[in-house]
C-alpha atoms as a PDB file:
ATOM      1  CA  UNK A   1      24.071   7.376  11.990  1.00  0.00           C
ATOM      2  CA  UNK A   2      20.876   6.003  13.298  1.00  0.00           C
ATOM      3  CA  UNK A   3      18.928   6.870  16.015  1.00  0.00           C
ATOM      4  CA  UNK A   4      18.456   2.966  17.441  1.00  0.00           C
ATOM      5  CA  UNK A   5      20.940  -0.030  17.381  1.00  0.00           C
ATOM      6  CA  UNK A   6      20.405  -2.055  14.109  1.00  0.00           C
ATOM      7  CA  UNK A   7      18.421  -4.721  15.497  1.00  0.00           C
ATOM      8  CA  UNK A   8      15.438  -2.007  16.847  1.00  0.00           C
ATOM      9  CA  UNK A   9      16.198   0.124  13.544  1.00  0.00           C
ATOM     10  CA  UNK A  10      15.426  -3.110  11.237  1.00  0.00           C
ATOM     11  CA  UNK A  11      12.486  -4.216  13.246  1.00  0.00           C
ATOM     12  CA  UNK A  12      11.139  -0.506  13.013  1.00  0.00           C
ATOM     13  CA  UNK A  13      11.454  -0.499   8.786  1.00  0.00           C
ATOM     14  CA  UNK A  14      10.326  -3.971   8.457  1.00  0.00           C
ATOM     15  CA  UNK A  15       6.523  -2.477  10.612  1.00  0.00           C
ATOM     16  CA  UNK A  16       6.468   0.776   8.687  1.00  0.00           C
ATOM     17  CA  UNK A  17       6.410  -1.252   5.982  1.00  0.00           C
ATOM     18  CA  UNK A  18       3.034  -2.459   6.576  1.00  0.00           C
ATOM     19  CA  UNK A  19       0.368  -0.740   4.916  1.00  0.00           C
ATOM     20  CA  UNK A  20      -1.060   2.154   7.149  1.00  0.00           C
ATOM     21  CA  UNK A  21       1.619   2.620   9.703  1.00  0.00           C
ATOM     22  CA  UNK A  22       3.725   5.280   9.335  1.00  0.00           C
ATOM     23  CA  UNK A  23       7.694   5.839  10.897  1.00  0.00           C
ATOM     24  CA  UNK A  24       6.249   7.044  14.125  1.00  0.00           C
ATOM     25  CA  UNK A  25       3.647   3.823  14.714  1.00  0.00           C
ATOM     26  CA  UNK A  26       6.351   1.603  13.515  1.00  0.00           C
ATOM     27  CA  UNK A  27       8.801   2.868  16.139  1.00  0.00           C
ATOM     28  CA  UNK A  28       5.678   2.806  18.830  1.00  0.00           C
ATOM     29  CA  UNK A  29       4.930  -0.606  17.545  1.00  0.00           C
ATOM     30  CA  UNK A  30       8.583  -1.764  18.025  1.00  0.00           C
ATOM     31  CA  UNK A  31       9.040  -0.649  21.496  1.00  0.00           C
ATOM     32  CA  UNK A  32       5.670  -2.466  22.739  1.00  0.00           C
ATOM     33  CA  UNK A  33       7.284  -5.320  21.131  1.00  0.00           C
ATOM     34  CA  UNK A  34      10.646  -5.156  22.310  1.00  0.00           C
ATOM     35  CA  UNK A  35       9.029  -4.906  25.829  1.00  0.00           C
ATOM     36  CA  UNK A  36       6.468  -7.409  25.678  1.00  0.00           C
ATOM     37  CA  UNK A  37       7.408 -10.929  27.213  1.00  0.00           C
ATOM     38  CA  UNK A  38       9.687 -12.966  25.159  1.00  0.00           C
ATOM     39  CA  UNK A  39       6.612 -16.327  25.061  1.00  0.00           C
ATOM     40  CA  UNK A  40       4.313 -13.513  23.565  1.00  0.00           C
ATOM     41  CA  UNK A  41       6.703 -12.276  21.188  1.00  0.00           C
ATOM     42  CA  UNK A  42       7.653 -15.883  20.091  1.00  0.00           C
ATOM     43  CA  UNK A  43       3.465 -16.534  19.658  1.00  0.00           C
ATOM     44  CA  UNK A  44       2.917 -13.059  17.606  1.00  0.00           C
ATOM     45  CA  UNK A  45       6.152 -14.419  15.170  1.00  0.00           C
ATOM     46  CA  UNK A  46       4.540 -17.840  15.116  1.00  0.00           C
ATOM     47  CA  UNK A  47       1.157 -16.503  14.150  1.00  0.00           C
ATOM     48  CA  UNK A  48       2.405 -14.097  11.467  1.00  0.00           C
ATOM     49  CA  UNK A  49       3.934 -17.434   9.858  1.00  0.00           C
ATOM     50  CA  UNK A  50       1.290 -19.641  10.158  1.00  0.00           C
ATOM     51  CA  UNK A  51      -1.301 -17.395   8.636  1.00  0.00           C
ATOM     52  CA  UNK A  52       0.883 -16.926   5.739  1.00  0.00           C
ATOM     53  CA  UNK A  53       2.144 -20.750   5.268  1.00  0.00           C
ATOM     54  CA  UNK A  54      -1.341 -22.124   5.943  1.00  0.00           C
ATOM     55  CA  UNK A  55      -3.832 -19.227   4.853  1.00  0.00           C
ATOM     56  CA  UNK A  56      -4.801 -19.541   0.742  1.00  0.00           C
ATOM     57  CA  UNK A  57      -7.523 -18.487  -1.143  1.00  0.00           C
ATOM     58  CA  UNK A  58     -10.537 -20.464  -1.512  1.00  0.00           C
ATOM     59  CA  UNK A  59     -10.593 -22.318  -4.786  1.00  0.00           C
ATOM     60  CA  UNK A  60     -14.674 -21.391  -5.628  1.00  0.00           C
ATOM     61  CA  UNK A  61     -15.172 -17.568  -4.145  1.00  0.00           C
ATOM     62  CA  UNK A  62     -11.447 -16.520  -3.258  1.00  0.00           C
ATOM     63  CA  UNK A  63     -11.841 -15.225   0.337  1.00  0.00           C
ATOM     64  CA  UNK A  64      -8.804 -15.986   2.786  1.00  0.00           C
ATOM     65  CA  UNK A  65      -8.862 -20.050   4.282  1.00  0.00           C
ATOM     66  CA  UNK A  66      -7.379 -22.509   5.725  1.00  0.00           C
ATOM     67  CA  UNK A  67      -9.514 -24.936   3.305  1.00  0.00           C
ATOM     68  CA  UNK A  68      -9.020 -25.828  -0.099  1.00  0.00           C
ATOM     69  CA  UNK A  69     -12.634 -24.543  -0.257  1.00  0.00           C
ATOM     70  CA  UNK A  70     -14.375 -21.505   2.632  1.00  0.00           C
ATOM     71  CA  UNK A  71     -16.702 -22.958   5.517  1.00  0.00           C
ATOM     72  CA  UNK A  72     -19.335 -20.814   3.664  1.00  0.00           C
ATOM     73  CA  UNK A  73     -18.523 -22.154  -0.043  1.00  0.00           C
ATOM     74  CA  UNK A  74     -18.959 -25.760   1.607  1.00  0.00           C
ATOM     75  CA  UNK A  75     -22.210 -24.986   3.803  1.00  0.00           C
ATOM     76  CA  UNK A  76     -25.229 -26.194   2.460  1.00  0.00           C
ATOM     77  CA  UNK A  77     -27.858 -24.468   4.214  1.00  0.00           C
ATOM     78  CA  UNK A  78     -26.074 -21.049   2.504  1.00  0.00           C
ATOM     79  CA  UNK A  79     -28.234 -20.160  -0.486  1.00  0.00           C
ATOM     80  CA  UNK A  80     -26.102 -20.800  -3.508  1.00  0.00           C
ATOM     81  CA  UNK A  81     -28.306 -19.294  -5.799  1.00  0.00           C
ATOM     82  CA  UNK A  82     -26.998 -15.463  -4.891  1.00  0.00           C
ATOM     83  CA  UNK A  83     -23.648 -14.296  -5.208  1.00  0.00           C
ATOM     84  CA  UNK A  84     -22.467 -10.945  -3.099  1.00  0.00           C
ATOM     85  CA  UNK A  85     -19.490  -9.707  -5.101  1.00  0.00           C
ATOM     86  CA  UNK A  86     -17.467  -8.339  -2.646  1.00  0.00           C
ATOM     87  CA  UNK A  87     -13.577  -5.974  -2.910  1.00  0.00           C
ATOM     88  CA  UNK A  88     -11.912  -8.023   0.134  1.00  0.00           C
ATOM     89  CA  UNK A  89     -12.371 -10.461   2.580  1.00  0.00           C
ATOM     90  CA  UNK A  90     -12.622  -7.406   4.863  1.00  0.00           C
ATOM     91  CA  UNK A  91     -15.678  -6.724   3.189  1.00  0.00           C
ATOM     92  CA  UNK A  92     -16.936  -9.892   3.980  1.00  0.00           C
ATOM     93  CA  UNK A  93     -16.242  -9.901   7.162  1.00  0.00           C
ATOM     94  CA  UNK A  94     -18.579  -6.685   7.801  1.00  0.00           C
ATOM     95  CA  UNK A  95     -21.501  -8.541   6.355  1.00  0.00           C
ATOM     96  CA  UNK A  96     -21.205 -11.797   7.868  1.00  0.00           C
ATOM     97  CA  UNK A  97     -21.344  -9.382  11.250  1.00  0.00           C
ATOM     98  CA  UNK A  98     -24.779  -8.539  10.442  1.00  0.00           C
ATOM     99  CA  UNK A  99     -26.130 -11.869   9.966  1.00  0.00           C
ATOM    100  CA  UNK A 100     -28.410 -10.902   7.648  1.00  0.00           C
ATOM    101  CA  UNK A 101     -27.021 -12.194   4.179  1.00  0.00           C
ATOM    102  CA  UNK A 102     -27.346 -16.137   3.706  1.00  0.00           C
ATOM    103  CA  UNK A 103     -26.032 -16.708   0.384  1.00  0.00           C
ATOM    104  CA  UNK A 104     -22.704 -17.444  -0.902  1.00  0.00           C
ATOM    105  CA  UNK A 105     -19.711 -14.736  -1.921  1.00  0.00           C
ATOM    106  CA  UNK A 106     -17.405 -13.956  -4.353  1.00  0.00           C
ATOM    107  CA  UNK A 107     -13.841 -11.591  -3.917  1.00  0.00           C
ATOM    108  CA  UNK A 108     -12.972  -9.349  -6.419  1.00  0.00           C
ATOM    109  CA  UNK A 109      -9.326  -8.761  -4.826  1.00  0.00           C
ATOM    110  CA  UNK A 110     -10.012  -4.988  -5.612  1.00  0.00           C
ATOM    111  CA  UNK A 111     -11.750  -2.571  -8.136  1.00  0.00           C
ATOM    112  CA  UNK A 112     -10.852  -1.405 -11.437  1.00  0.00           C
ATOM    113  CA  UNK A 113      -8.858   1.642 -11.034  1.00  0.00           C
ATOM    114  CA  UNK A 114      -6.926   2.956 -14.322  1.00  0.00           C
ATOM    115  CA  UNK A 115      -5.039   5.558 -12.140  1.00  0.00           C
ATOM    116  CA  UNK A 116      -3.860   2.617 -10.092  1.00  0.00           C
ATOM    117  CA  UNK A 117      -2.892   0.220 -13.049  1.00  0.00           C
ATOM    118  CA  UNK A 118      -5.568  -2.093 -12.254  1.00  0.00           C
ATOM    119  CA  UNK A 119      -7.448  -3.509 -15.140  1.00  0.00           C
ATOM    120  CA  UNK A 120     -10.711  -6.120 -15.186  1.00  0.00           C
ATOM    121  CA  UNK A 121      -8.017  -8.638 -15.936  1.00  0.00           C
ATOM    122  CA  UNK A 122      -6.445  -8.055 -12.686  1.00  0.00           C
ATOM    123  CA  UNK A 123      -9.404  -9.294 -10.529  1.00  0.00           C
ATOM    124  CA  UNK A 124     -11.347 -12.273 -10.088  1.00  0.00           C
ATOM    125  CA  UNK A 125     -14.109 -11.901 -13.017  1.00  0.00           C
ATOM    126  CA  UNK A 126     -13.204 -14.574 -15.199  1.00  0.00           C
ATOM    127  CA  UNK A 127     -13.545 -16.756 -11.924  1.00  0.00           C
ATOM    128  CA  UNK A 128     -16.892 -15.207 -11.414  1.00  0.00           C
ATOM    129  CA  UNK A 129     -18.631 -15.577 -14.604  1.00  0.00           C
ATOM    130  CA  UNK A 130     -17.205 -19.748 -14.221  1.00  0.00           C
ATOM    131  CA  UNK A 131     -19.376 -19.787 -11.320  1.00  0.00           C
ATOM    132  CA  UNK A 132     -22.459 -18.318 -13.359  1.00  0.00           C
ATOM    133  CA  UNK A 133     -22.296 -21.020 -16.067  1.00  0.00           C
ATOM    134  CA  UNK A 134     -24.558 -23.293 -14.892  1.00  0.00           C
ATOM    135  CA  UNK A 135     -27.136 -21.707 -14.522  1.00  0.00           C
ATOM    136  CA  UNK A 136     -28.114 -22.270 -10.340  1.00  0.00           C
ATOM    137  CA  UNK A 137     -26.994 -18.542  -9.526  1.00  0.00           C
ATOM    138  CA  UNK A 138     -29.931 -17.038  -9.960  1.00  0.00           C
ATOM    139  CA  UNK A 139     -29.174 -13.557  -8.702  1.00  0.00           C
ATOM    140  CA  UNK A 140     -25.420 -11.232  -8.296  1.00  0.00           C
ATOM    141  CA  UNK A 141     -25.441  -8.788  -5.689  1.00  0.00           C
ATOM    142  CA  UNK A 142     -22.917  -6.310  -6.095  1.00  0.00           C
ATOM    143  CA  UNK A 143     -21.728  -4.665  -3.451  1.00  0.00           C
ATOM    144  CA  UNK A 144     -18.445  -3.153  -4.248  1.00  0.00           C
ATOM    145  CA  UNK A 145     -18.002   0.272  -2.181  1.00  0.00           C
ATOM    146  CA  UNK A 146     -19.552   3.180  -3.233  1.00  0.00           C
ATOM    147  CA  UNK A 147     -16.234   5.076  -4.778  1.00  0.00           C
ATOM    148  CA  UNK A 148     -15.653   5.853  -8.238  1.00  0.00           C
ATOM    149  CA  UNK A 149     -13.861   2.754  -9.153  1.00  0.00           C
ATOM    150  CA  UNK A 150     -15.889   0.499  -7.299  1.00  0.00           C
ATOM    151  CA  UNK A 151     -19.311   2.336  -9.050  1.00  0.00           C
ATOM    152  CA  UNK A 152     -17.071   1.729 -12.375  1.00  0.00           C
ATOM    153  CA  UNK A 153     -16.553  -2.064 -11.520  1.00  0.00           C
ATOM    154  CA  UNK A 154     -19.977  -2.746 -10.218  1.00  0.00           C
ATOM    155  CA  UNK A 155     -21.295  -1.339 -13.977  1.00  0.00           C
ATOM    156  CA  UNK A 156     -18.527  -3.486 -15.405  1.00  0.00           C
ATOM    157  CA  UNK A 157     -19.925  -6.678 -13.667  1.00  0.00           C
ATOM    158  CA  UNK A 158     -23.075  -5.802 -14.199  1.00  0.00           C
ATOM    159  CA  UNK A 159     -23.119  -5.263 -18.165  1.00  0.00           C
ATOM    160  CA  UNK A 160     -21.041  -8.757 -18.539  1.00  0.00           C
ATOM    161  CA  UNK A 161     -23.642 -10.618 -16.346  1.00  0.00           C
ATOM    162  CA  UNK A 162     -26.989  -9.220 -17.388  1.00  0.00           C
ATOM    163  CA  UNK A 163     -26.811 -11.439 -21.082  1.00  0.00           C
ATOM    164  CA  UNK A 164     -25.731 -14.546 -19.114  1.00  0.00           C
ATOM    165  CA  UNK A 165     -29.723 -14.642 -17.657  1.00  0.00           C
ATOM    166  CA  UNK A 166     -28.527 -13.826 -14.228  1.00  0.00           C
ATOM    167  CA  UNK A 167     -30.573 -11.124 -12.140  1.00  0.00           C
ATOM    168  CA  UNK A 168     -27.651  -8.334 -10.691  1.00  0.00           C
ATOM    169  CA  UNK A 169     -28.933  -5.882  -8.063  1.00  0.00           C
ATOM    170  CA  UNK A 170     -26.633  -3.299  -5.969  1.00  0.00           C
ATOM    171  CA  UNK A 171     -26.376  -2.649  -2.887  1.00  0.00           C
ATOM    172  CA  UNK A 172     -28.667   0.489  -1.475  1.00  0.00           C
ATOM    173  CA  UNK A 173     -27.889   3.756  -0.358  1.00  0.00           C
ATOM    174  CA  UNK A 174     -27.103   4.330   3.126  1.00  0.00           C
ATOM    175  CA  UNK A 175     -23.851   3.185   2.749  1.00  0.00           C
ATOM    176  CA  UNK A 176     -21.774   6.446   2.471  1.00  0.00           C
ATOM    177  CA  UNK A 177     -20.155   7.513  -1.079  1.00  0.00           C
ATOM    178  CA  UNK A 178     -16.191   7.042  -0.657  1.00  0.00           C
ATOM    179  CA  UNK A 179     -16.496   5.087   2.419  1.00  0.00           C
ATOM    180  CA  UNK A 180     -15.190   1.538   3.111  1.00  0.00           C
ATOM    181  CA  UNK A 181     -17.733  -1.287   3.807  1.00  0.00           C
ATOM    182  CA  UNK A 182     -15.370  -2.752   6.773  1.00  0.00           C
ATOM    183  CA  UNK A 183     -15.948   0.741   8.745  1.00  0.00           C
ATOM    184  CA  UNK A 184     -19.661   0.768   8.621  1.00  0.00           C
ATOM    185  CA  UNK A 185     -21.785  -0.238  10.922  1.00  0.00           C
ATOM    186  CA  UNK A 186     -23.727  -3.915  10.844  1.00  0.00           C
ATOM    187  CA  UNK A 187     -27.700  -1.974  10.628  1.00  0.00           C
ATOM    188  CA  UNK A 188     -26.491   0.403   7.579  1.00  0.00           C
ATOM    189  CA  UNK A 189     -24.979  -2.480   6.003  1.00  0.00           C
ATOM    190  CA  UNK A 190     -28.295  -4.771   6.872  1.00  0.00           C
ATOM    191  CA  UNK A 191     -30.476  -1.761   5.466  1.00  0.00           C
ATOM    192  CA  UNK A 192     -28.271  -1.211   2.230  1.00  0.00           C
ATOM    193  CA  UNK A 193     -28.268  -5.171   1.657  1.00  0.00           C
ATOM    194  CA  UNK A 194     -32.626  -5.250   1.850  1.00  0.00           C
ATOM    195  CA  UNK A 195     -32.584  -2.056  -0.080  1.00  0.00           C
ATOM    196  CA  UNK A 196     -30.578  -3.082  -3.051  1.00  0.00           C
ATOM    197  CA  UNK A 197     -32.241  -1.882  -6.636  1.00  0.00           C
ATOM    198  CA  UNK A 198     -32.096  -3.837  -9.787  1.00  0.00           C
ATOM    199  CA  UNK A 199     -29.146  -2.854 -11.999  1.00  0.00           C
END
């Protein structure tokens, strides 16, 4: 028998399905919800649709939009002659906070992980190294998170890239081993960005 009438029960298994909330969030979430005003309720359900009817990826670097193509892909006073290859649009969202990094981006949609079942195939390179072709990127920085799979993918990237002319460069240290770019602050991620070595 549950604990909660089916409507509060469904509503609590549908939020712990969300990644990073557990059974006892999802029921905390679904009781602020339940007892939040019925317009604000009706505005959180009409935002969780709209983002996911009219939120796609953009078509040249593959961070979230509402744009065939990012206001940063289509900006020309961005320098599009660097490339920050980046996990998520999470990621991205950390470094744009800094305001230090002008050029352009590029989302992997993750890291290579063989534990996890996720092979180069799996992310975004192929879409990368189209964007290299030409010849105007001039430099890649990569600046997956400094784990074991993303140190794998950034040498990955970086051994496909280096015969195609292109200069790659990584981000510094300062930027803590296993940590996640979106959790660190905007001066360590300004300092690791100027610091970046040659790979």
């Amino acid at each position: 028998m549950d604990e909660f009438s089916s409507p509060v029960t469904n509503l609590i298994d549908e939020l712990a399905r969300l990644p990073g909330v557990g059974r006892k969030s999802a029921q905390r979430l679904a009781f602020h919800i339940i007892k939040m005003p019925k317009e604000e309720v009706s505005a959180l359900a009409e935002a969780i649709v709209s983002a996911r009817e009219n939120v796609r990826y953009c078509k040249v670097c593959g961070c979230l939009s509402d744009e065939e193509v990012c206001p940063i892909c289509a900006d020309p006073m961005r320098d599009h002659s660097q490339i920050m290859v980046l996990e998520s649009d999470r990621d991205k969202a950390a470094y744009e906070r800094t305001g230090q990094y002008k050029g352009t981006y590029h989302i992997l949609q993750g890291v290579i992980s063989p534990l996890k079942g996720v092979s180069p195939g799996d992310l975004k390179i192929r879409e990368l190294l189209e964007r290299l072709r030409d010849g105007k990127v001039k430099e890649v920085i990569i600046a997956t998170n400094p784990s074991p799979e993303g140190d794998t993918t950034a040498m990955y990237l970086s051994r496909l890239i280096k015969p195609l002319g292109v200069k790659v460069s990584r981000i510094a240290n300062g930027v803590p081993v296993g940590g996640n770019l979106e959790y660190v602050d905007e001066v360590t991620l300004a300092r690791a960005l100027e610091g970046r070595v040659a790979w």
